[in-house]
Protein backbone atom coordinates (compact mmCIF):
# COMPACT_ATOMS: atom_id res chain seq x y z
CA UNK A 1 -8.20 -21.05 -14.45
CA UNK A 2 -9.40 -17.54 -15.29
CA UNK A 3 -7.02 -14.77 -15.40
CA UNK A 4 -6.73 -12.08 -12.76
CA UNK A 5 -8.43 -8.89 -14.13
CA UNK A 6 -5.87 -5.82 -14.25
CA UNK A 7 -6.69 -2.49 -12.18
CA UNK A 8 -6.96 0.87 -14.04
CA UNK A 9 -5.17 3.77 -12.09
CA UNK A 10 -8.19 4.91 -10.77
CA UNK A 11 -9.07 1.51 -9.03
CA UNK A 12 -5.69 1.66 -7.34
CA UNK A 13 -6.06 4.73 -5.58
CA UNK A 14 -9.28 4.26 -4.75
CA UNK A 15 -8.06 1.12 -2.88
CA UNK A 16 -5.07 2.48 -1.40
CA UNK A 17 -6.95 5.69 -0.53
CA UNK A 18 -4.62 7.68 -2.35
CA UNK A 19 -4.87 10.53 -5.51
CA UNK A 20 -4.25 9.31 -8.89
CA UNK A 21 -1.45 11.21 -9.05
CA UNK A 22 0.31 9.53 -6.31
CA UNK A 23 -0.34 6.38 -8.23
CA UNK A 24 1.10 7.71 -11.16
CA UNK A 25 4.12 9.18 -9.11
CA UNK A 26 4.72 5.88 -7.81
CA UNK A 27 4.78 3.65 -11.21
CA UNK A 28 6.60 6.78 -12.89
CA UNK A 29 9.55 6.10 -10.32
CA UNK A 30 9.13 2.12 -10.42
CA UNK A 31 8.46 1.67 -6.69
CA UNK A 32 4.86 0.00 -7.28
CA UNK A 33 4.55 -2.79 -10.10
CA UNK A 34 2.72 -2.18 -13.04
CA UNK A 35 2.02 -2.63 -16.58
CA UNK A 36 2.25 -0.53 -19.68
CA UNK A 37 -0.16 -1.36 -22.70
CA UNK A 38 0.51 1.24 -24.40
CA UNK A 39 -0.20 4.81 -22.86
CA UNK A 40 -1.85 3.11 -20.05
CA UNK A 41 -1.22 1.58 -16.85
CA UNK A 42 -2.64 -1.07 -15.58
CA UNK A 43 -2.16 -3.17 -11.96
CA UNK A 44 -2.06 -6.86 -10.50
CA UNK A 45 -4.50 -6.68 -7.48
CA UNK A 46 -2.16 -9.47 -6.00
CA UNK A 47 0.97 -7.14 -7.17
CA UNK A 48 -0.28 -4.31 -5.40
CA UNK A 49 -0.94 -6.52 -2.23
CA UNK A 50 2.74 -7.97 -2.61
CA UNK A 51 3.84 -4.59 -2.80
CA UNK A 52 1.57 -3.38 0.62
CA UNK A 53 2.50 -6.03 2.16
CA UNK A 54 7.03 -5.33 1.82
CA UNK A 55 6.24 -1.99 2.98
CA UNK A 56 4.00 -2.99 6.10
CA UNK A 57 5.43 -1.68 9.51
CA UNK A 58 4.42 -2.21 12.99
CA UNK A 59 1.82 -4.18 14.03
CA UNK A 60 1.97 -8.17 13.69
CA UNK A 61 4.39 -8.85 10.70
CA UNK A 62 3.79 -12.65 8.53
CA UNK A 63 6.01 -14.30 11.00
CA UNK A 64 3.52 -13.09 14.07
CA UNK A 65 6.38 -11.12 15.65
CA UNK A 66 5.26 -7.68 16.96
CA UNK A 67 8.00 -4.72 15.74
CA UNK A 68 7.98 -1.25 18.29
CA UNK A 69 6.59 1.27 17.35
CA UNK A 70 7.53 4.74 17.98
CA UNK A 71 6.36 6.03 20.99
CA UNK A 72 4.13 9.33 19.64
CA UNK A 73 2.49 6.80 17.13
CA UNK A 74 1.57 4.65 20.40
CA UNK A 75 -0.09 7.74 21.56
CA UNK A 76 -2.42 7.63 18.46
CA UNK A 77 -3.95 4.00 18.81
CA UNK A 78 -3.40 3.67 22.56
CA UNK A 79 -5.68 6.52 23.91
CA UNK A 80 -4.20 9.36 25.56
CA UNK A 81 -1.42 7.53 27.77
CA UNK A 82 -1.28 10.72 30.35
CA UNK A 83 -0.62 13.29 27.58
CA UNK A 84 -2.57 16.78 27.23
């Protein structure tokens, strides 16, 4: 079975659609997984999904239960619901 190939810093934000620096803020406080091989960091594509995945909210969760959502971010996806 081959081994899964580890992300650089710049492959994680460009799939999270975030600055390098945010990646690097994350890692630096330990609230995203990583690896340290030496002065570099490197990422588990299925780590980083792991990780996406504890901090989903709203929306259909794993279990298919529907959490609420707050009501100005139903205004966002929901069309203009009567506001101006």
């Amino acid at each position: 079975m081959p081994r899964e190939a580890l992300m650089t810093v710049a492959e994680v934000s460009e799939y999270l659609a975030c600055s390098v620096s945010m990646v690097r803020r994350l890692a630096q406080r330990s609230e995203i997984p990583y690896y340290r091989l030496g002065r570099l960091l490197r990422f588990r594509r299925t780590d980083v999904d792991a990780w996406l995945e504890a901090r989903h909210e709203g929306g259909a969760s794993s279990h298919g239960r529907r959490t609420a959502a707050h009501p100005d971010q139903l205004f966002l996806f929901e069309g203009d619901s009567g506001r101006a």
